[in-house]
N, C-alpha and C. Protein backbone atom coordinates (compact mmCIF):
# COMPACT_ATOMS: atom_id res chain seq x y z
N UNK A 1 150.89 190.76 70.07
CA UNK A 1 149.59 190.88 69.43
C UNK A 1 148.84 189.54 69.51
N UNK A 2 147.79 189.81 69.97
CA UNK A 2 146.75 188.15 69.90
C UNK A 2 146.66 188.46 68.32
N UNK A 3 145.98 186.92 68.46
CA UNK A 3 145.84 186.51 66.94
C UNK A 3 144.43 186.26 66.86
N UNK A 4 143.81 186.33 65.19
CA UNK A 4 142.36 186.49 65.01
C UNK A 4 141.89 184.85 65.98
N UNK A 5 142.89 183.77 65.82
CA UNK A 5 142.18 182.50 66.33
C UNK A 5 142.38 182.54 67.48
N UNK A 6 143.12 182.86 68.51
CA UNK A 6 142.85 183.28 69.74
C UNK A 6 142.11 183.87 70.34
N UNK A 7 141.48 185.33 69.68
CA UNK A 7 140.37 185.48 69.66
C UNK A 7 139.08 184.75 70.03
N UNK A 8 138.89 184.23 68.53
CA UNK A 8 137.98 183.54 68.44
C UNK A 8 137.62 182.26 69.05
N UNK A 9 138.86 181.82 69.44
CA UNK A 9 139.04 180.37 71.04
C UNK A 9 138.46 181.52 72.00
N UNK A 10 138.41 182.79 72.58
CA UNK A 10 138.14 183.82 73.98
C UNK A 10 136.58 183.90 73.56
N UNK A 11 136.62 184.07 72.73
CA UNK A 11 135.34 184.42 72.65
C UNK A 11 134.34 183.65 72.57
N UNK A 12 134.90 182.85 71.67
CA UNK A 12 134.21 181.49 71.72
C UNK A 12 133.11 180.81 72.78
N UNK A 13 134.22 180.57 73.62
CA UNK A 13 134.05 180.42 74.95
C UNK A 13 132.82 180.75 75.86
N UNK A 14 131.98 182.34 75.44
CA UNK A 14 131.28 183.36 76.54
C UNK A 14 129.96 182.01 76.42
N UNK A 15 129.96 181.75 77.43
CA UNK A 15 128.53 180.41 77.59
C UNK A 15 126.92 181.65 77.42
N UNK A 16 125.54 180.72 76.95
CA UNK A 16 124.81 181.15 76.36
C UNK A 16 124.20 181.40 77.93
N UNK A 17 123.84 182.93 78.31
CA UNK A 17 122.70 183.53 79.76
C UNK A 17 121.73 182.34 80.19
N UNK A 18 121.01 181.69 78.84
CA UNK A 18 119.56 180.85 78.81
C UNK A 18 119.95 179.23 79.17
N UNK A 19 120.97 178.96 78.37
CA UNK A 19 121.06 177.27 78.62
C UNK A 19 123.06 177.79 78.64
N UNK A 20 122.88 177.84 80.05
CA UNK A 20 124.59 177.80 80.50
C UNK A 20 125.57 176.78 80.23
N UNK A 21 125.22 175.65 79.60
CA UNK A 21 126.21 174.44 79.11
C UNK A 21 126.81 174.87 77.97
N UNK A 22 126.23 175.54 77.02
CA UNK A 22 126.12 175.90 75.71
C UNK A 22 127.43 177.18 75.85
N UNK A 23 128.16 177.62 74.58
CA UNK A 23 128.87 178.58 74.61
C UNK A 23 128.16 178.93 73.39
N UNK A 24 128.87 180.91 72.96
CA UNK A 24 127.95 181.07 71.95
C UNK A 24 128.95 180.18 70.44
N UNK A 25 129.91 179.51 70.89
CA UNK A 25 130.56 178.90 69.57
C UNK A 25 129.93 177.42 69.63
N UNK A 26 129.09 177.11 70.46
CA UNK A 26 127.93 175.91 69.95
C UNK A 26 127.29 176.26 69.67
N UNK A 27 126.29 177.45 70.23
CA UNK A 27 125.58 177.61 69.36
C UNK A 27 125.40 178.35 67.98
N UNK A 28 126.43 178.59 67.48
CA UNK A 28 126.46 179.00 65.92
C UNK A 28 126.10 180.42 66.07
N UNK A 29 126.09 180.87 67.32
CA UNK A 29 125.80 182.55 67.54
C UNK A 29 126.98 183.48 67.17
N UNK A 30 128.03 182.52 67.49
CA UNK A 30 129.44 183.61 67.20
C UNK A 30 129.41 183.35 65.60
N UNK A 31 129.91 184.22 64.84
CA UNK A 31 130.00 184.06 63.09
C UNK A 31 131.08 184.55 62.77
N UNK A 32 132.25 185.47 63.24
CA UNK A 32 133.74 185.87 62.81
C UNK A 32 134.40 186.53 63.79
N UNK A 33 135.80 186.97 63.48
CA UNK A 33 136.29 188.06 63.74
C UNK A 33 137.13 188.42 62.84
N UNK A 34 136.77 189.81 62.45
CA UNK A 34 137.65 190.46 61.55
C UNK A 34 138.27 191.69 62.06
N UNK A 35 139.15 191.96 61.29
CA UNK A 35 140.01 193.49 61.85
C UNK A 35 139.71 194.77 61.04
N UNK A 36 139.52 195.96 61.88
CA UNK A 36 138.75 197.30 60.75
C UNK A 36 139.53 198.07 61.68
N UNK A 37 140.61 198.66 60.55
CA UNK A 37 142.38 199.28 61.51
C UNK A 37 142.78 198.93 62.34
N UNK A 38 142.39 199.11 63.78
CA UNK A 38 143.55 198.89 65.17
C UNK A 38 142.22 197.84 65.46
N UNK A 39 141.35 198.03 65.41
CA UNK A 39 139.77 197.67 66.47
C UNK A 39 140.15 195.99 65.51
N UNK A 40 139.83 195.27 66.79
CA UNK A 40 138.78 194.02 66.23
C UNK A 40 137.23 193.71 66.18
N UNK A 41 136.38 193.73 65.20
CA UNK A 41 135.32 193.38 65.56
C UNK A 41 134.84 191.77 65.37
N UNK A 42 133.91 191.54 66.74
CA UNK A 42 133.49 190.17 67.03
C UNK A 42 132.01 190.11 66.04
N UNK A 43 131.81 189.67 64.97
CA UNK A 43 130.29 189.38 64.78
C UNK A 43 129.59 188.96 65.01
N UNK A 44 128.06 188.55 65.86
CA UNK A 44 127.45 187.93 65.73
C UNK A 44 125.66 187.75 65.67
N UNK A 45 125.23 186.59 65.70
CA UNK A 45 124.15 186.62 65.32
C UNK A 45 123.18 185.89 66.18
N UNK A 46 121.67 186.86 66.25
CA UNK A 46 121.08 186.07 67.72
C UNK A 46 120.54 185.24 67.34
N UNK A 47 119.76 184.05 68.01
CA UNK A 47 119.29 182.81 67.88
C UNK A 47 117.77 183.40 67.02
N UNK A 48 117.12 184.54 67.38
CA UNK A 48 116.07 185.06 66.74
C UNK A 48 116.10 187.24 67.48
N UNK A 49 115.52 187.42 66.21
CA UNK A 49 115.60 189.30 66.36
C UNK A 49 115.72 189.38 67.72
N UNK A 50 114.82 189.36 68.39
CA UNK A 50 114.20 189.84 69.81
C UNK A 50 114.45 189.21 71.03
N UNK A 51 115.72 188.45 70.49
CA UNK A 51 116.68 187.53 71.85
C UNK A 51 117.19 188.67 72.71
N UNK A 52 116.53 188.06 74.03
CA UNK A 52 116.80 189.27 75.36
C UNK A 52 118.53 188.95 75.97
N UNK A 53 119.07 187.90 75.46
CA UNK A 53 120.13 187.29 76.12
C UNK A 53 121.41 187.77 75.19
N UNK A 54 121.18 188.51 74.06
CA UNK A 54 122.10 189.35 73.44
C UNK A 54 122.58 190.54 74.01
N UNK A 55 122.03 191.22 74.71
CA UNK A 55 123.23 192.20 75.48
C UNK A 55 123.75 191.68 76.50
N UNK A 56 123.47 190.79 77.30
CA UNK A 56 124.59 190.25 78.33
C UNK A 56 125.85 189.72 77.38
N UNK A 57 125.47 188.45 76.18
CA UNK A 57 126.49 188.05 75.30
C UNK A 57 127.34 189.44 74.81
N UNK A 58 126.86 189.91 74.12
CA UNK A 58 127.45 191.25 73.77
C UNK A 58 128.33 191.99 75.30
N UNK A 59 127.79 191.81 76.02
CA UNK A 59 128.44 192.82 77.37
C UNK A 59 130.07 191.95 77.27
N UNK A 60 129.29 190.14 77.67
CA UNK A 60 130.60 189.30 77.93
C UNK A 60 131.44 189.06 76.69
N UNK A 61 131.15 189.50 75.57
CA UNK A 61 131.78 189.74 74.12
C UNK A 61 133.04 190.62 74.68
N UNK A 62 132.66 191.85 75.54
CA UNK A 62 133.72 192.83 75.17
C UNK A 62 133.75 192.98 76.31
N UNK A 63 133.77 192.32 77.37
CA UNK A 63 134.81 192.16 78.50
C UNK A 63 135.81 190.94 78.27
N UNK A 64 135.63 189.80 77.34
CA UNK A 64 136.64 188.97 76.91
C UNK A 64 137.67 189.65 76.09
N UNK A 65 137.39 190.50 75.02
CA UNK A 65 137.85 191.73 74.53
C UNK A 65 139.26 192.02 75.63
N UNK A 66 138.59 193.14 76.68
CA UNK A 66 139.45 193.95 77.57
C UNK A 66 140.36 192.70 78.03
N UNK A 67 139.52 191.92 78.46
CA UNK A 67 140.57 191.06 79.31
C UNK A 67 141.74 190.77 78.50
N UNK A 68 141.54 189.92 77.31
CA UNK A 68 143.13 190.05 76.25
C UNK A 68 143.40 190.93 75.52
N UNK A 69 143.34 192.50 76.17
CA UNK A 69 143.68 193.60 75.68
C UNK A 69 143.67 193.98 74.04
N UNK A 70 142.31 193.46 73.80
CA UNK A 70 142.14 193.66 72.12
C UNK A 70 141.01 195.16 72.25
N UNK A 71 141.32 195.97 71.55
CA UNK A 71 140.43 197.17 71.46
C UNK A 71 139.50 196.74 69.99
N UNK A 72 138.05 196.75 70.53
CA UNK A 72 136.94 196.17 69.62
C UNK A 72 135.61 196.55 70.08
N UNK A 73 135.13 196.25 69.20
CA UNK A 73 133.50 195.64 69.31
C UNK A 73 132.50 194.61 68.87
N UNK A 74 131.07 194.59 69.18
CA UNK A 74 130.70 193.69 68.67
C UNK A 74 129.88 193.97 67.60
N UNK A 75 129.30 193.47 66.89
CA UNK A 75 128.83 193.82 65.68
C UNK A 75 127.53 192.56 66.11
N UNK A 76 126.24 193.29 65.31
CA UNK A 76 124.96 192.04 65.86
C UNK A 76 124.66 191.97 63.95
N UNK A 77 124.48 190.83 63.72
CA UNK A 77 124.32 190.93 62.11
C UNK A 77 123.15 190.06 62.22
N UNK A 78 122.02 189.96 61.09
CA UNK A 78 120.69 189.27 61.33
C UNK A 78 120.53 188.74 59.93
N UNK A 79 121.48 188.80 59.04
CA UNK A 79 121.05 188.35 58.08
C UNK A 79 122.56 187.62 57.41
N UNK A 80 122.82 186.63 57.16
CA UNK A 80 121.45 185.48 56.93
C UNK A 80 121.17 185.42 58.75
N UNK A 81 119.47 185.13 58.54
CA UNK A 81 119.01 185.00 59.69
C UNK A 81 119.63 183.34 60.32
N UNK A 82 119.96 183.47 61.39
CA UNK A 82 120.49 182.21 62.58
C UNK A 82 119.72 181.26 62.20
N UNK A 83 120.31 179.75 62.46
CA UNK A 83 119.52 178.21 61.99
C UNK A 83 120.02 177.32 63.09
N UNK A 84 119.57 176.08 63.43
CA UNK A 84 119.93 175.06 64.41
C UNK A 84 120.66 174.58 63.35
N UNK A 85 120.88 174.66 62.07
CA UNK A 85 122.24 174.24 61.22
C UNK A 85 123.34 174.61 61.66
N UNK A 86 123.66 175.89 62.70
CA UNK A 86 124.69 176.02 62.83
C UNK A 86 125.44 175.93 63.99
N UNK A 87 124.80 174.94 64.94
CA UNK A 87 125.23 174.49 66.06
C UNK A 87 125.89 173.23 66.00
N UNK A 88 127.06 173.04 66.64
CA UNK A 88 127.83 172.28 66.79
C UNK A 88 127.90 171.00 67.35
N UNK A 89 127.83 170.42 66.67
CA UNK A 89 128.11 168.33 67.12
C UNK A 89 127.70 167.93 68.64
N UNK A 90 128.80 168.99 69.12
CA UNK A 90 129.42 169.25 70.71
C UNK A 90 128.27 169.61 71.73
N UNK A 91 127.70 170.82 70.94
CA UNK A 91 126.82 171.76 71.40
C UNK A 91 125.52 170.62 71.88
N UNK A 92 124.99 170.21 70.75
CA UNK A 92 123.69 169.21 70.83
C UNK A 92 123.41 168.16 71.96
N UNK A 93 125.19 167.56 71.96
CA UNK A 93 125.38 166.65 73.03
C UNK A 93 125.34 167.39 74.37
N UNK A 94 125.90 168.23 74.42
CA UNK A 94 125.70 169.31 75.88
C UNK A 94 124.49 169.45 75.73
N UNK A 95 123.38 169.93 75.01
CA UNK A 95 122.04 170.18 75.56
C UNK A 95 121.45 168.36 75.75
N UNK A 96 121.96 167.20 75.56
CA UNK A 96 121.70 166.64 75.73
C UNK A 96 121.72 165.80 77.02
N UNK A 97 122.79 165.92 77.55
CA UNK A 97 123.43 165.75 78.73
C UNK A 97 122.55 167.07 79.82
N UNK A 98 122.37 167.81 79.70
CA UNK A 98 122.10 168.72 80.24
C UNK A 98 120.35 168.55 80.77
N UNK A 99 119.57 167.36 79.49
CA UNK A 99 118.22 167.58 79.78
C UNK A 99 117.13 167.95 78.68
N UNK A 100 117.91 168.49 77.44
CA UNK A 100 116.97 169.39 77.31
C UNK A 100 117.07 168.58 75.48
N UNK A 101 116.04 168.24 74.93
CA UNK A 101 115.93 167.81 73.87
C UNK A 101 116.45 168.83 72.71
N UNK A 102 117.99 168.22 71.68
CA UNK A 102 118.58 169.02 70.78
C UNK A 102 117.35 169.00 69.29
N UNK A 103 118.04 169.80 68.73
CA UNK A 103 117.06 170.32 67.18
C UNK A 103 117.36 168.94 66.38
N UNK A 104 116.21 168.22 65.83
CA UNK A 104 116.34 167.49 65.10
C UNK A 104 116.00 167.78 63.46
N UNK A 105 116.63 167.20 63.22
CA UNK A 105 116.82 167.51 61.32
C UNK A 105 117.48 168.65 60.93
N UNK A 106 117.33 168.82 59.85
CA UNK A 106 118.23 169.61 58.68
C UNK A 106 117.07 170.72 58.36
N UNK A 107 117.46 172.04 58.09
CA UNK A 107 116.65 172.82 57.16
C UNK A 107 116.99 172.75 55.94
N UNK A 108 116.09 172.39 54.97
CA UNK A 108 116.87 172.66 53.14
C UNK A 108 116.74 174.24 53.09
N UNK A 109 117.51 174.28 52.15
CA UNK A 109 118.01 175.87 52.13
C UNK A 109 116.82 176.46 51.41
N UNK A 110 115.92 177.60 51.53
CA UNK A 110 114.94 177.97 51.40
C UNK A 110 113.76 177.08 51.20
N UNK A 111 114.07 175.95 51.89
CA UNK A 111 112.78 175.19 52.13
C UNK A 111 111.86 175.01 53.27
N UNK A 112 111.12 174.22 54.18
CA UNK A 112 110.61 174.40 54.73
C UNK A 112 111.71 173.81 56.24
N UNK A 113 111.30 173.64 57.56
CA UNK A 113 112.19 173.14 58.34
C UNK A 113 111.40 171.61 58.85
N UNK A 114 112.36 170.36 59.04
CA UNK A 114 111.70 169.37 58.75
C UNK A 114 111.32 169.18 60.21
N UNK A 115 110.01 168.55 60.72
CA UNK A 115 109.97 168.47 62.03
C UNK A 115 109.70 166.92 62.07
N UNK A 116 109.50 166.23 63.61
CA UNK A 116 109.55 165.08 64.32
C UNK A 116 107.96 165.17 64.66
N UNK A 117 107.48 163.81 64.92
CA UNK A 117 106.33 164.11 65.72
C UNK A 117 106.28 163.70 66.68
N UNK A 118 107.31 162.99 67.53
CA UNK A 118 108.02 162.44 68.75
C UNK A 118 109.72 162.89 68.69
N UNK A 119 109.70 162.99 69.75
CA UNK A 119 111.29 162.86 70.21
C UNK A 119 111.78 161.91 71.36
N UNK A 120 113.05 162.02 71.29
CA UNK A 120 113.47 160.93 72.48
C UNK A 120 113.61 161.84 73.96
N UNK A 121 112.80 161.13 74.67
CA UNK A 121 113.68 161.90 76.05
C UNK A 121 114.96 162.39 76.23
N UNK A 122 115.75 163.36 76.71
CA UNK A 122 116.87 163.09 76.58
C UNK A 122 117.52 162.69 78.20
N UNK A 123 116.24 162.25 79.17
CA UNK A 123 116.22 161.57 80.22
C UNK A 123 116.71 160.14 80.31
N UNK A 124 115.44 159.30 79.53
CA UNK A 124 115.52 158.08 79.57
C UNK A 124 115.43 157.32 78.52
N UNK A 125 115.77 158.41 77.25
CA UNK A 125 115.81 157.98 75.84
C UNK A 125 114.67 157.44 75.42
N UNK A 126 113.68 157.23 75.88
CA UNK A 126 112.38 156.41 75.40
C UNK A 126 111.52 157.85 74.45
N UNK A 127 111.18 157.21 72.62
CA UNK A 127 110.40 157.95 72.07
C UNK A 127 109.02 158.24 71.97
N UNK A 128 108.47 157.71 73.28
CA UNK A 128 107.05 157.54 73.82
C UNK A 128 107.05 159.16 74.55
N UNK A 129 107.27 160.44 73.91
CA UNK A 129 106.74 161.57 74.29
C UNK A 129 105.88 162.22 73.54
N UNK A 130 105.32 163.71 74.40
CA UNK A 130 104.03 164.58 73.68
C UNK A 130 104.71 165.65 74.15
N UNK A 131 104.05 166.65 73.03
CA UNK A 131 104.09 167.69 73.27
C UNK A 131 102.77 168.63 74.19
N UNK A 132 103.78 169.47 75.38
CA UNK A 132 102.57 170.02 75.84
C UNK A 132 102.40 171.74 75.48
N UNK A 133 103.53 172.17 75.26
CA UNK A 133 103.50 173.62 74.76
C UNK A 133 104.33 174.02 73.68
N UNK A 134 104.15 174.52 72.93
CA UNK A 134 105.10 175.02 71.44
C UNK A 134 106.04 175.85 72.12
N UNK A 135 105.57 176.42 73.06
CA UNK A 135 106.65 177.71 73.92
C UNK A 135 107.02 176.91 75.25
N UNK A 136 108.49 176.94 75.35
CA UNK A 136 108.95 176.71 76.21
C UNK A 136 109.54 177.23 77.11
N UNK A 137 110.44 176.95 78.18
CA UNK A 137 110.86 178.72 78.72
C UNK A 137 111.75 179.43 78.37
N UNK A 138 111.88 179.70 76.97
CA UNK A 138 112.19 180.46 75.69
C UNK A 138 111.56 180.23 74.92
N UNK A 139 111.47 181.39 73.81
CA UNK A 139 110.65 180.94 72.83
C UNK A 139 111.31 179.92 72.01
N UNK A 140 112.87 180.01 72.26
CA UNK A 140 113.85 179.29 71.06
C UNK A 140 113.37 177.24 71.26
N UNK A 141 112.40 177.05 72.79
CA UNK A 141 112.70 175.68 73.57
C UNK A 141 110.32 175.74 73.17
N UNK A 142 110.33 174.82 73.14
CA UNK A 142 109.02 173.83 73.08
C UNK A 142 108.95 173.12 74.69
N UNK A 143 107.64 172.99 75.07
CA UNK A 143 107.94 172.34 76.52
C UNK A 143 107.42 170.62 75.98
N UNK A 144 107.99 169.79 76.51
CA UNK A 144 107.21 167.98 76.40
C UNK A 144 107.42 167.42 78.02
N UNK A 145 106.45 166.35 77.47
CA UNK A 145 106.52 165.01 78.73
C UNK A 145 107.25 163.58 78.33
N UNK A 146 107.53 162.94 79.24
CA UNK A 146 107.94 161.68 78.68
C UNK A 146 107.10 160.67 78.91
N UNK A 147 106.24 159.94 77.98
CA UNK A 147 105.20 159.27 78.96
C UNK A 147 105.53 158.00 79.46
N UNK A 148 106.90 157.61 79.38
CA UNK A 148 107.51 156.63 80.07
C UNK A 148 108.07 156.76 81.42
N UNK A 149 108.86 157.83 81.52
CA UNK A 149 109.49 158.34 82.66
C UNK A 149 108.75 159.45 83.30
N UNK A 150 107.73 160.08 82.61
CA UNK A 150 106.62 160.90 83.09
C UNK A 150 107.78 162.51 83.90
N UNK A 151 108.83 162.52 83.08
CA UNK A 151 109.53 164.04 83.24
C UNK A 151 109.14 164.69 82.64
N UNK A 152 109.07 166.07 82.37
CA UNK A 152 108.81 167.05 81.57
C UNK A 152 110.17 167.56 81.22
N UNK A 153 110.53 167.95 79.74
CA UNK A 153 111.86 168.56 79.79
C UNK A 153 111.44 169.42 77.65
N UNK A 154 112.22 170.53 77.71
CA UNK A 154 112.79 171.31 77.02
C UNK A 154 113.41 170.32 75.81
N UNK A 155 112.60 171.12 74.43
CA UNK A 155 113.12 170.80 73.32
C UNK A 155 113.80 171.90 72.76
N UNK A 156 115.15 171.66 72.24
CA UNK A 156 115.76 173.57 71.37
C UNK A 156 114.93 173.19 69.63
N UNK A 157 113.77 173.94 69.54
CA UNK A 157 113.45 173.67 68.45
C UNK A 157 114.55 174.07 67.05
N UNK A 158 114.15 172.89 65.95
CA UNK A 158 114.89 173.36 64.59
C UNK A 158 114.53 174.59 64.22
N UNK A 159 115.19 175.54 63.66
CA UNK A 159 114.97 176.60 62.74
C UNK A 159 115.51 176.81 61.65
C-alpha cells in the first residue's frame, strides 16, 4: 500500500502547464490527500476560478494516481479561495531563476493585499522598473520593463 506522504511527494511533483519550473506543491495549488474507503482523493485549489491550466493538472493528478496504482480522484475546492501566501520559499526562487518576478508581500487575513510600486528585475536585480500591463501572459502574471537592462519580464502578482 502507498502511503498518504508518498502520495503527496507523486503528486506533488505534477509541474504547473503555465510556468513549467513551478510544481503544483510550490505553488500552494495542491492542499491534501485524504482517503474516502478504498479511493484516495487529491484536493486541490486553482490559482483563480477560471484557471484554464486546471484540467491538464487535474488530468496529470490522476495519471500520477494510475501510475502508483492508487484508485482516486481529484477534488477542485475554491474556498478558502488560493493566495501567493501559499507558495513555497522554493517555488519563488524558481520563478526567480526562471525570469519572472515572484509575489511580493504578505496578504493580512481579510485585509487588503499589500502591493510594491517597483520591483527588482529578476534579470539584473536593478529596482529601476515600470509597469507596462496589469495583464500579463496570464492573468495570474502583470507584464514590466527594466529600465536598466531594458528586458521586459513577468511579475506572479500577490493575491
Amino acid at each position: 500500500m502507498v502511503t498518504d506522504a508518498a502520495i503527496l511527494d507523486a503528486v506533488g511533483e505534477v509541474a504547473d502547464p503555465e510556468v513549467p519550473v513551478l510544481t503544483i506543491a510550490d505553488l500552494g495549488v495542491l492542499r491534501g490527500v485524504r482517503h474516502e474507503g478504498d479511493e484516495v482523493v487529491v484536493t486541490i485549489t486553482p490559482t483563480y476560478s477560471g484557471c484554464p491550466a486546471m484540467d491538464l493538472i487535474r488530468h496529470e493528478v490522476e495519471l500520477t494516481l494510475n501510475h502508483l496504482g492508487v484508485e482516486g480522484h481529484v477534488e477542485t475546492v475554491l474556498s478558502p479561495a488560493w493566495t501567493t501566501d501559499w507558495m513555497s520559499e522554493a517555488g519563488k526562487a524558481k520563478l526567480t531563476e526562471y525570469g519572472i518576478a515572484p509575489p511580493t508581500g504578505r496578504r493580512a487575513v481579510g485585509g487588503p493585499v499589500m502591493l510594491s510600486l517597483t520591483l527588482r528585475c529578476p534579470l539584473c536585480g536593478s529596482p529601476d522598473t515600470s509597469e507596462l500591463s496589469r495583464f500579463g501572459s496570464t492573468s495570474c502574471k502583470s507584464l514590466w520593463r527594466c529600465n536598466s537592462c531594458r528586458e521586459p519580464f513577468d511579475h506572479f502578482k500577490a493575491i
